[in-house]
Protein backbone atom coordinates (compact mmCIF):
# COMPACT_ATOMS: atom_id res chain seq x y z
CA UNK A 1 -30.29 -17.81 -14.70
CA UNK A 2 -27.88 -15.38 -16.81
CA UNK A 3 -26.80 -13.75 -13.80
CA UNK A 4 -26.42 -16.82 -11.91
CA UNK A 5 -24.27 -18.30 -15.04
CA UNK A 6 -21.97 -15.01 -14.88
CA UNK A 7 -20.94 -15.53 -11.32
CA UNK A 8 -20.09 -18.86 -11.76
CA UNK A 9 -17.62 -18.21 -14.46
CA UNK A 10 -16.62 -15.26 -12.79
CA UNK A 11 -15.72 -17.45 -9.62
CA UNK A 12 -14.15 -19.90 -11.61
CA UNK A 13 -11.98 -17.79 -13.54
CA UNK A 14 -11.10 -16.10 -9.75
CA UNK A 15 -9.53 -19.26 -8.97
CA UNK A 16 -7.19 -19.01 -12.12
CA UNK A 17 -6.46 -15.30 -11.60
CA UNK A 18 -8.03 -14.57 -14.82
CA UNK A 19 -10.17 -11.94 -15.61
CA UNK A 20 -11.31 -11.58 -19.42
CA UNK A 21 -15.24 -11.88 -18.36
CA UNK A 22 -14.61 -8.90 -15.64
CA UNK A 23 -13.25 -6.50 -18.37
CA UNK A 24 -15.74 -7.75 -20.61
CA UNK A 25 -18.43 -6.77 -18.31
CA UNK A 26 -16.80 -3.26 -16.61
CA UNK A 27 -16.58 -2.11 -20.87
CA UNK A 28 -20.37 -3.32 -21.64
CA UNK A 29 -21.15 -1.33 -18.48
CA UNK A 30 -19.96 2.82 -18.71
CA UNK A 31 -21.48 3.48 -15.16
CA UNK A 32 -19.70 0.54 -13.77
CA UNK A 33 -16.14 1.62 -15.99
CA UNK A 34 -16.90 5.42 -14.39
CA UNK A 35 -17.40 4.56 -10.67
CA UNK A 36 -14.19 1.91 -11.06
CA UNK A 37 -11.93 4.79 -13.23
CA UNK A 38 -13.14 7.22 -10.05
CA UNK A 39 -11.87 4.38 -7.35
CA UNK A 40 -8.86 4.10 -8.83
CA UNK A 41 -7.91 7.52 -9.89
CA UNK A 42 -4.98 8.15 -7.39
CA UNK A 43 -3.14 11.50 -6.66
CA UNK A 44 0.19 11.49 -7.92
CA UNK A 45 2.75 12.87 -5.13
CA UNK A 46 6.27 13.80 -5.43
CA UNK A 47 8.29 12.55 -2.17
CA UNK A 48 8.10 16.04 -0.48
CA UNK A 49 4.02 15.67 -0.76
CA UNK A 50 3.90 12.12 0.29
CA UNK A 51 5.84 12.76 3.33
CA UNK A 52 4.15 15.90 4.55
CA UNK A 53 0.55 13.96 3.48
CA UNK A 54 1.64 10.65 5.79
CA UNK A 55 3.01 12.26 8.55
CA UNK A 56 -0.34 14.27 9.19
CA UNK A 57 -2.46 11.41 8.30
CA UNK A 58 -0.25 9.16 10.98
CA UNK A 59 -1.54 11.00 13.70
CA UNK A 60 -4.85 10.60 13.38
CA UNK A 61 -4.23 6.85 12.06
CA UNK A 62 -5.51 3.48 14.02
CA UNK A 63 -3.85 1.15 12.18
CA UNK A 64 -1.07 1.75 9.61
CA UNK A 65 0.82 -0.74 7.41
CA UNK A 66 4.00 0.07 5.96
CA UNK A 67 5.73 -2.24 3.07
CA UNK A 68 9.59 -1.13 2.82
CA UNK A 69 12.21 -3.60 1.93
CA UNK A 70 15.09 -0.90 2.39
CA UNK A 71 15.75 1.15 5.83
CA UNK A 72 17.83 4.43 6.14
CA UNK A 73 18.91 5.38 9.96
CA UNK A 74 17.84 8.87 9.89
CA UNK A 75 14.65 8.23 7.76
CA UNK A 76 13.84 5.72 10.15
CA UNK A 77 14.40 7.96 13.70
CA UNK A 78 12.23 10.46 11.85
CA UNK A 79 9.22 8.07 11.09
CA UNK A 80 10.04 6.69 14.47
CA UNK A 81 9.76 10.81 16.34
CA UNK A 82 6.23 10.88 14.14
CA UNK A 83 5.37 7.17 15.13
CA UNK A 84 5.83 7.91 19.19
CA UNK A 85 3.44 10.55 19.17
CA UNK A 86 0.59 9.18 17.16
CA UNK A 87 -1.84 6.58 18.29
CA UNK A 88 -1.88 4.24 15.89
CA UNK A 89 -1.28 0.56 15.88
CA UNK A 90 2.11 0.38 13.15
CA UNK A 91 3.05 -2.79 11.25
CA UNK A 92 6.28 -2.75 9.36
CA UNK A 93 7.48 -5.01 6.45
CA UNK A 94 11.15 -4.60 5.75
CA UNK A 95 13.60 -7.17 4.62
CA UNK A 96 15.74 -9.30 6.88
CA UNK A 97 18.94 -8.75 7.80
CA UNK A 98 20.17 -11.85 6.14
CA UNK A 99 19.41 -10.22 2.96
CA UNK A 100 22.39 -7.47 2.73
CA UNK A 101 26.12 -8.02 3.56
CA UNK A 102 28.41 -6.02 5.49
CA UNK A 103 27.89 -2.80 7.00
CA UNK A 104 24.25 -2.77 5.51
CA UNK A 105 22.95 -5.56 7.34
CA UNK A 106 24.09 -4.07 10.05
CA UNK A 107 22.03 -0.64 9.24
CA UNK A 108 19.19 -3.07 8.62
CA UNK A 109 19.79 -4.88 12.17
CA UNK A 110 19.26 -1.65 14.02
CA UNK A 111 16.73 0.18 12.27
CA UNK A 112 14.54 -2.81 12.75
CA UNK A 113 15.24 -2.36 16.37
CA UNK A 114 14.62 1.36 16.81
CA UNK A 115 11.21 0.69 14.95
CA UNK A 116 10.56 -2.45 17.33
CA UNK A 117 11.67 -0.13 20.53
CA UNK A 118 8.62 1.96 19.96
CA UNK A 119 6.25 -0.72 19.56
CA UNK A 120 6.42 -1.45 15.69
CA UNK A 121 5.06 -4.99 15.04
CA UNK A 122 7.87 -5.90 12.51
CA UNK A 123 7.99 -8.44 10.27
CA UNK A 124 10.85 -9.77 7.75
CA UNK A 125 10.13 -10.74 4.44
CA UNK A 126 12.78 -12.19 2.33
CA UNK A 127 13.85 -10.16 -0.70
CA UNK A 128 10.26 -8.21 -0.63
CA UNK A 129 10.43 -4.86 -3.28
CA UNK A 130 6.67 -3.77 -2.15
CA UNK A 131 6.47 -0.34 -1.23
CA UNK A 132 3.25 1.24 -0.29
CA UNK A 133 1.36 2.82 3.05
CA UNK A 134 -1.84 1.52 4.23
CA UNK A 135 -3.81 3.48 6.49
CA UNK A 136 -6.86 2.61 8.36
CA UNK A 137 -8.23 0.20 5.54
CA UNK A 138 -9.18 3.39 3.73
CA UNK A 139 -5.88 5.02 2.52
CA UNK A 140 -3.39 3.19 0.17
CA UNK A 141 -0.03 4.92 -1.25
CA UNK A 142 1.66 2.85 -3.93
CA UNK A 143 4.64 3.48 -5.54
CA UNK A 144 8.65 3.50 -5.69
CA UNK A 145 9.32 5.50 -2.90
CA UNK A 146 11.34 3.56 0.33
CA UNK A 147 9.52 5.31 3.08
CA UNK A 148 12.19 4.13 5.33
CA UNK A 149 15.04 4.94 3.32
CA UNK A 150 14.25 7.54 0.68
CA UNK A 151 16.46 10.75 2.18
CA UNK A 152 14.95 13.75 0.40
CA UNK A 153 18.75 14.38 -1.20
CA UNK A 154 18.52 11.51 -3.22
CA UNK A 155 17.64 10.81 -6.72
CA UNK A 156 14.71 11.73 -8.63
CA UNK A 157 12.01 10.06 -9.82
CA UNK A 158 10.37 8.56 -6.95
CA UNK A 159 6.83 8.63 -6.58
CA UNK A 160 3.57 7.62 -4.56
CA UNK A 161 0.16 7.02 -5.50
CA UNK A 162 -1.97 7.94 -3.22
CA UNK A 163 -5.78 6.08 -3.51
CA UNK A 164 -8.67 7.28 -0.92
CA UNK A 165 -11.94 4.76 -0.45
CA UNK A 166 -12.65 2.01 1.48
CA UNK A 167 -12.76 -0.68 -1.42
CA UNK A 168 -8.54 0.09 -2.36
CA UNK A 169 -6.61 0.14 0.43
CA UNK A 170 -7.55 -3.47 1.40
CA UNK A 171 -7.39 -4.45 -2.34
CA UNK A 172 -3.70 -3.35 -2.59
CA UNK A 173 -3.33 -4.92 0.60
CA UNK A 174 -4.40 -8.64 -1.09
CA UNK A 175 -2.75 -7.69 -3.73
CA UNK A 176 0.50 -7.41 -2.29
CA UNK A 177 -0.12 -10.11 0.08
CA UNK A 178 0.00 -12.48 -2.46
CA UNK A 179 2.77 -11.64 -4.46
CA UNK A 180 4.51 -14.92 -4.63
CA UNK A 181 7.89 -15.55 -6.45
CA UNK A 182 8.87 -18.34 -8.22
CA UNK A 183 11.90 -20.42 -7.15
CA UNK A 184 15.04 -21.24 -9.65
């Protein structure tokens, strides 16, 4: 009957996006706070690391899911040279063309054809700022970096998390799913 009250408020609460009872029981619990901290205890990789860490996990990939709302030419024929010789199934999400001016939305225009000329499923998003990598519903990288724009040159700073287990990848994928902006 406890258990069964629980539930219910923690469905309810769902609904609101509010969680209070969830933290309330992961603290009362220290198995359930240590096998949660463990989930969600990513690697921390510079842009270098990332790179060489998604290019090698991109050929053995099935399905990967890349979130970029910028695109850089040469970034993009490289991820495009790794892309054609892996097997996996690639979705990208970028930002329309519509949402730069001048010579950028022209950059924009034919990156997202290069990617589609290989077989990327592409899809606009309008003014998106996700970033992230999903691979195979079992590897999520989070972070700042543009993986289709970030030249190694640039500036410093950027980062990716990089989270390993079944439960986060499709987690971050929700999450970022339903990222929904107000209107002014």
């Amino acid at each position: 009957m406890y258990r069964g009250r629980i539930r219910r408020k923690i469905l309810e609460r769902r609904e609101k996006k509010d969680f209070p009872l969830i933290k309330t029981l992961i603290e009362s619990r220290p198995l359930l706070r240590e096998l949660i901290v463990k989930l969600l205890n990513p690697e921390v990789l510079s842009p270098k690391e990332f790179y060489d860490r998604f290019f090698n996990e991109l050929m053995d990939a099935s399905e990967v899911i890349i979130y970029s709302p910028f695109t850089n030419h040469k970034r993009v024929l490289e991820v495009v040279n790794f892309i054609k010789r892996s097997k996996a199934n690639v979705t990208v999400y970028t930002r329309p063309e519509d949402d730069f001016t001048g010579k950028y939305a022209e950059w924009q225009k034919i990156n997202i054809e290069e990617l589609k000329k290989v077989g990327v499923n592409v899809i606009v998003k309008g003014m998106m700022h996700e970033k992230a990598v999903l691979i195979d519903d079992k590897i999520a990288y989070f972070g700042s970096l543009n993986v289709l724009s970030r030249l190694e040159e640039e500036k410093r700073g950027d980062y990716m998390l990089r989270y390993e287990g079944p439960l986060v990848a499709p987690l971050i994928k929700e999450f970022i799913e339903s990222i929904k902006f107000k209107t002014e």
